[in-house]
PDB file of N, CA and C in Angstrom:
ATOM      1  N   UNK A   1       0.856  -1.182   0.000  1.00  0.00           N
ATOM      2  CA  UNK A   1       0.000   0.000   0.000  1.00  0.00           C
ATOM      3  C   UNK A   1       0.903   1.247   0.000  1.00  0.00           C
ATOM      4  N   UNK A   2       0.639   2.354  -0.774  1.00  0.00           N
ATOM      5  CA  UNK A   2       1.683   3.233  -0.917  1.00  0.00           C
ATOM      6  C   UNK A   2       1.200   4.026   0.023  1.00  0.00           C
ATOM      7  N   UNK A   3       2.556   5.175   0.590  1.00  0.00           N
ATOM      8  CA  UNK A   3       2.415   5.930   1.683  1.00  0.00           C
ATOM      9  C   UNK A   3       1.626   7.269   1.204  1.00  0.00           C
ATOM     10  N   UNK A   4       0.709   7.650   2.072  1.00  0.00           N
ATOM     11  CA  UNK A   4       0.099   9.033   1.420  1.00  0.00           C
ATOM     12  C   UNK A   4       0.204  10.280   1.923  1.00  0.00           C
ATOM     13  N   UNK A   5       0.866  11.169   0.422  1.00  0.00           N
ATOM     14  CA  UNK A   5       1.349  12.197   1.536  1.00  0.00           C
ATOM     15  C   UNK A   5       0.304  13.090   2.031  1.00  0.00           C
ATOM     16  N   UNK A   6       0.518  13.193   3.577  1.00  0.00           N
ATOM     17  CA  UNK A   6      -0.639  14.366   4.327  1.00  0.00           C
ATOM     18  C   UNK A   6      -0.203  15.827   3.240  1.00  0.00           C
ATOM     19  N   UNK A   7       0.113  16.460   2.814  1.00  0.00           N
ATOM     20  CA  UNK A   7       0.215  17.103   2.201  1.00  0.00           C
ATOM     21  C   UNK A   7      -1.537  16.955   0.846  1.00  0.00           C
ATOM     22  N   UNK A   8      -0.277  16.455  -0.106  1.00  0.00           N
ATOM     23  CA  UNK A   8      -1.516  15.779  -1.068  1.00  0.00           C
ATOM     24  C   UNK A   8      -2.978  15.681  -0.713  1.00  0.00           C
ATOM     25  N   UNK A   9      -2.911  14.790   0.446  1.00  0.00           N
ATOM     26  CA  UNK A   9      -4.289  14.576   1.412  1.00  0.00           C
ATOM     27  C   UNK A   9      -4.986  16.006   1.526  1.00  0.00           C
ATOM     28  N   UNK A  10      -4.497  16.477   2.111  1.00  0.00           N
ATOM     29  CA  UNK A  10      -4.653  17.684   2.625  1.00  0.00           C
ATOM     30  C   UNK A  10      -5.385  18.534   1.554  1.00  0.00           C
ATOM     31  N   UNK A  11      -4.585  19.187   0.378  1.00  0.00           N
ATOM     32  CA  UNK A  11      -4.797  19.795  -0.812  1.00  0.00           C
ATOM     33  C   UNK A  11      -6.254  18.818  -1.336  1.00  0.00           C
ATOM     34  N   UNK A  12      -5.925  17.731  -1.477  1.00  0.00           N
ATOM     35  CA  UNK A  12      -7.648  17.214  -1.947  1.00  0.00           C
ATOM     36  C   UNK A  12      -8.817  17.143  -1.233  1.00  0.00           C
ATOM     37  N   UNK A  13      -8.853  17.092  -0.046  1.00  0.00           N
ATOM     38  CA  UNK A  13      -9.500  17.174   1.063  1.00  0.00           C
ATOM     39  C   UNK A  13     -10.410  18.629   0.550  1.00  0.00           C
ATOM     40  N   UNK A  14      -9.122  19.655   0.949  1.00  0.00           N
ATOM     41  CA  UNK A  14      -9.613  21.255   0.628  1.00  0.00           C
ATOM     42  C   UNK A  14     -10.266  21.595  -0.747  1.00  0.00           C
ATOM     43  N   UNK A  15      -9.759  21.241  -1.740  1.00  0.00           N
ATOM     44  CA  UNK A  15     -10.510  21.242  -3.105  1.00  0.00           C
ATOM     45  C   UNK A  15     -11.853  20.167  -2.853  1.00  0.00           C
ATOM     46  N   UNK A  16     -12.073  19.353  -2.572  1.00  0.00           N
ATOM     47  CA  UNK A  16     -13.332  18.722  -2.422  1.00  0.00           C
ATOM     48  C   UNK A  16     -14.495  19.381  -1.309  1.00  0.00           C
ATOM     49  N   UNK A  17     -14.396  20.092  -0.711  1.00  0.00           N
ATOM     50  CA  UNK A  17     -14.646  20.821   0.207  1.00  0.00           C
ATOM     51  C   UNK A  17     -15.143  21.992  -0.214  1.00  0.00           C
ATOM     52  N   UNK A  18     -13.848  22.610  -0.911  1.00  0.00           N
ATOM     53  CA  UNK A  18     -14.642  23.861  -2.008  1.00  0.00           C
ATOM     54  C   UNK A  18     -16.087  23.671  -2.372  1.00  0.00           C
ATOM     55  N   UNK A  19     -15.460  22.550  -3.462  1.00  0.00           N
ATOM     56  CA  UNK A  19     -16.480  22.526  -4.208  1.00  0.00           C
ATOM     57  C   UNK A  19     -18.010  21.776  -3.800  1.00  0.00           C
ATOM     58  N   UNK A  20     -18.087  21.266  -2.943  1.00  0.00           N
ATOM     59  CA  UNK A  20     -19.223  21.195  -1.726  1.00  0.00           C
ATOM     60  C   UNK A  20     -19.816  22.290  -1.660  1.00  0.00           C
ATOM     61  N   UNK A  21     -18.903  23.104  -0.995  1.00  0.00           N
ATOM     62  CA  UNK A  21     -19.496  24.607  -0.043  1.00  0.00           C
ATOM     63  C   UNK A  21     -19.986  25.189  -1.829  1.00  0.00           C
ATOM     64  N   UNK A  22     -19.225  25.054  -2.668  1.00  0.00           N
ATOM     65  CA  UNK A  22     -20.296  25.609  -3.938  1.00  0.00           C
ATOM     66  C   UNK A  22     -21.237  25.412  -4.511  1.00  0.00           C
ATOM     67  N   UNK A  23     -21.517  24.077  -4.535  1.00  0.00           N
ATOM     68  CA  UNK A  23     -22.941  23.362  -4.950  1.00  0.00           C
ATOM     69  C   UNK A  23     -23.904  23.149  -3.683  1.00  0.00           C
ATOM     70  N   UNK A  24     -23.284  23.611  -2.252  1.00  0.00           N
ATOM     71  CA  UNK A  24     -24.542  23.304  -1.534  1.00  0.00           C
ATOM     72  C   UNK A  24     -24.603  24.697  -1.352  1.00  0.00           C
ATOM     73  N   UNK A  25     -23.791  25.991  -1.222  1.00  0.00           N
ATOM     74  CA  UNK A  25     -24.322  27.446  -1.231  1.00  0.00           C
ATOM     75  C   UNK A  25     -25.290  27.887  -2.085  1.00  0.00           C
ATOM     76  N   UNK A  26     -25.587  27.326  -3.038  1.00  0.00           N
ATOM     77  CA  UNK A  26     -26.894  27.643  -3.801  1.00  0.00           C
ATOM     78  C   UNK A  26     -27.838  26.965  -3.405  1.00  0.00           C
ATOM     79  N   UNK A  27     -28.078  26.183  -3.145  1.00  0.00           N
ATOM     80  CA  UNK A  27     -29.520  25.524  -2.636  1.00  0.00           C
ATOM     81  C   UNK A  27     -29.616  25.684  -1.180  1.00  0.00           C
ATOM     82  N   UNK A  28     -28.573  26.474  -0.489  1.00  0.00           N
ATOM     83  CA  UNK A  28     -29.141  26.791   0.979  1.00  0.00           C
ATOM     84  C   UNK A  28     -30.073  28.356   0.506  1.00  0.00           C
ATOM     85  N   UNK A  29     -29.103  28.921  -0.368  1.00  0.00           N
ATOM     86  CA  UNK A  29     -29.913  30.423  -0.490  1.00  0.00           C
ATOM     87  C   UNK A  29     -30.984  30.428  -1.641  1.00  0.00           C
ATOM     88  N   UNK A  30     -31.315  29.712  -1.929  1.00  0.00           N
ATOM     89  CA  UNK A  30     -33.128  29.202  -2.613  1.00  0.00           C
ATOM     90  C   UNK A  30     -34.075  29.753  -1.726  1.00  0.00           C
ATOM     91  N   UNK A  31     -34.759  29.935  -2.412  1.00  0.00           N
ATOM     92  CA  UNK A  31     -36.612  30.499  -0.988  1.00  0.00           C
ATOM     93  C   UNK A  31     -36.929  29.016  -0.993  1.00  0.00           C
ATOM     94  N   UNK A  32     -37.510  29.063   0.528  1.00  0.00           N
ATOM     95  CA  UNK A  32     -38.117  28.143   1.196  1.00  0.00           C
ATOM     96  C   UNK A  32     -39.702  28.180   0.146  1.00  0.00           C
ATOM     97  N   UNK A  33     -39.822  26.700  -0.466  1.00  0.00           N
ATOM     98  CA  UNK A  33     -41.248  27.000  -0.769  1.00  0.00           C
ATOM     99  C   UNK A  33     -42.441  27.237   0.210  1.00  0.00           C
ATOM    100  N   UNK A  34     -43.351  28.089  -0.104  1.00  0.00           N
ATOM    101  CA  UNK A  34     -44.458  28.482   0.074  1.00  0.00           C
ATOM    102  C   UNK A  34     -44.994  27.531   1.454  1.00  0.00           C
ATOM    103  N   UNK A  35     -45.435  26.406   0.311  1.00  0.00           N
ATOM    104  CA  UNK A  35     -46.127  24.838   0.670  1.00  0.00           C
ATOM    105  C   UNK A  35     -45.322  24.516   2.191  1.00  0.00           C
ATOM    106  N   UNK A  36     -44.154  24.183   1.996  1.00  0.00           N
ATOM    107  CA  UNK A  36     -43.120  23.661   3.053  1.00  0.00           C
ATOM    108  C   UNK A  36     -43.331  24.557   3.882  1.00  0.00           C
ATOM    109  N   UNK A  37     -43.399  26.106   4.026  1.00  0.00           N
ATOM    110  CA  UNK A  37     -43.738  27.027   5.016  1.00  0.00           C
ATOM    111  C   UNK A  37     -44.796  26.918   5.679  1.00  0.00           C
ATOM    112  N   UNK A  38     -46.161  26.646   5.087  1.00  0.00           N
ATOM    113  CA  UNK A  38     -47.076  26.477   5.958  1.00  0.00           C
ATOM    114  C   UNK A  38     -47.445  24.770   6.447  1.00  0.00           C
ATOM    115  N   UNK A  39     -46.998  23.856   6.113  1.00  0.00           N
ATOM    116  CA  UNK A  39     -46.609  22.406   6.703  1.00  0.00           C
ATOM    117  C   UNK A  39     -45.947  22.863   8.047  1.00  0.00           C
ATOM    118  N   UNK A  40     -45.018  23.413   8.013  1.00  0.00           N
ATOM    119  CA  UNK A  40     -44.467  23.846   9.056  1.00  0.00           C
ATOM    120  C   UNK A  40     -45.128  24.629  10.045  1.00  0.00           C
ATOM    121  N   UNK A  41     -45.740  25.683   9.561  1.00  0.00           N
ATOM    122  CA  UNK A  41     -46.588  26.528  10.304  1.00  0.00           C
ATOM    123  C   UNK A  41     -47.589  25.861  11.378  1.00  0.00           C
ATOM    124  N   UNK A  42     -48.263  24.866  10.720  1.00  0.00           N
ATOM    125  CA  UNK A  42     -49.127  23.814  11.173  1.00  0.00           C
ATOM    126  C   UNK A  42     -48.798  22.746  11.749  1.00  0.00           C
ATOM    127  N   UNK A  43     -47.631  22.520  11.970  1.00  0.00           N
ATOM    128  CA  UNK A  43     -46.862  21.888  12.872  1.00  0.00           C
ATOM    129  C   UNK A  43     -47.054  22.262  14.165  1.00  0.00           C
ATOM    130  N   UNK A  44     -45.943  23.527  13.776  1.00  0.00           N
ATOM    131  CA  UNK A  44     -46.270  24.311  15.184  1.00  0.00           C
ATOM    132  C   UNK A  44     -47.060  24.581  15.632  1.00  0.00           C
ATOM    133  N   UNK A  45     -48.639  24.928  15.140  1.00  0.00           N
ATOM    134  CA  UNK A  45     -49.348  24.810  15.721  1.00  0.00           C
ATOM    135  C   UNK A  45     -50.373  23.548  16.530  1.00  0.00           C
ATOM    136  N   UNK A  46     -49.947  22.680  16.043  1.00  0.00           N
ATOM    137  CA  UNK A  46     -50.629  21.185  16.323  1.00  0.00           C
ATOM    138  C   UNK A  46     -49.382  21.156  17.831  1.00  0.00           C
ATOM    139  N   UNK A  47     -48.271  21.223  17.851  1.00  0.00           N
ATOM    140  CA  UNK A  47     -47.711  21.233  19.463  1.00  0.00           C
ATOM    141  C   UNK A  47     -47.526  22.156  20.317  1.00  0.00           C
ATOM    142  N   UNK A  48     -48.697  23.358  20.061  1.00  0.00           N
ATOM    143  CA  UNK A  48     -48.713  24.271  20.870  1.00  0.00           C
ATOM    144  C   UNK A  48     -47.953  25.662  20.764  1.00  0.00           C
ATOM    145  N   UNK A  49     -47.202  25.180  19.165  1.00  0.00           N
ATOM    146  CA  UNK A  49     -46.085  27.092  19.016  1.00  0.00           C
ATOM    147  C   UNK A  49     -44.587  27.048  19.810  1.00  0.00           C
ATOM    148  N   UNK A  50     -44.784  26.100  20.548  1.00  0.00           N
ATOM    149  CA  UNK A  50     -43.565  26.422  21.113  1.00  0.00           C
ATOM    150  C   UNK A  50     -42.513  25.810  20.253  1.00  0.00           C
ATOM    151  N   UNK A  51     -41.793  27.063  19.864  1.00  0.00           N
ATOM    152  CA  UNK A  51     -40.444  26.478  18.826  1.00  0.00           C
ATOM    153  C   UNK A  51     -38.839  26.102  19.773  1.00  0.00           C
TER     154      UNK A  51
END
Protein backbone atom coordinates (compact mmCIF):
# COMPACT_ATOMS: atom_id res chain seq x y z
CA UNK A 1 0.00 0.00 0.00
CA UNK A 2 1.68 3.23 -0.92
CA UNK A 3 2.42 5.93 1.68
CA UNK A 4 0.10 9.03 1.42
CA UNK A 5 1.35 12.20 1.54
CA UNK A 6 -0.64 14.37 4.33
CA UNK A 7 0.22 17.10 2.20
CA UNK A 8 -1.52 15.78 -1.07
CA UNK A 9 -4.29 14.58 1.41
CA UNK A 10 -4.65 17.68 2.63
CA UNK A 11 -4.80 19.79 -0.81
CA UNK A 12 -7.65 17.21 -1.95
CA UNK A 13 -9.50 17.17 1.06
CA UNK A 14 -9.61 21.25 0.63
CA UNK A 15 -10.51 21.24 -3.10
CA UNK A 16 -13.33 18.72 -2.42
CA UNK A 17 -14.65 20.82 0.21
CA UNK A 18 -14.64 23.86 -2.01
CA UNK A 19 -16.48 22.53 -4.21
CA UNK A 20 -19.22 21.20 -1.73
CA UNK A 21 -19.50 24.61 -0.04
CA UNK A 22 -20.30 25.61 -3.94
CA UNK A 23 -22.94 23.36 -4.95
CA UNK A 24 -24.54 23.30 -1.53
CA UNK A 25 -24.32 27.45 -1.23
CA UNK A 26 -26.89 27.64 -3.80
CA UNK A 27 -29.52 25.52 -2.64
CA UNK A 28 -29.14 26.79 0.98
CA UNK A 29 -29.91 30.42 -0.49
CA UNK A 30 -33.13 29.20 -2.61
CA UNK A 31 -36.61 30.50 -0.99
CA UNK A 32 -38.12 28.14 1.20
CA UNK A 33 -41.25 27.00 -0.77
CA UNK A 34 -44.46 28.48 0.07
CA UNK A 35 -46.13 24.84 0.67
CA UNK A 36 -43.12 23.66 3.05
CA UNK A 37 -43.74 27.03 5.02
CA UNK A 38 -47.08 26.48 5.96
CA UNK A 39 -46.61 22.41 6.70
CA UNK A 40 -44.47 23.85 9.06
CA UNK A 41 -46.59 26.53 10.30
CA UNK A 42 -49.13 23.81 11.17
CA UNK A 43 -46.86 21.89 12.87
CA UNK A 44 -46.27 24.31 15.18
CA UNK A 45 -49.35 24.81 15.72
CA UNK A 46 -50.63 21.19 16.32
CA UNK A 47 -47.71 21.23 19.46
CA UNK A 48 -48.71 24.27 20.87
CA UNK A 49 -46.08 27.09 19.02
CA UNK A 50 -43.57 26.42 21.11
CA UNK A 51 -40.44 26.48 18.83
Amino acid sequence: MPEVDLHEARVRQQAIGAKLRHMFDEVVNEPVPQEFLDILRQADERRGGDA
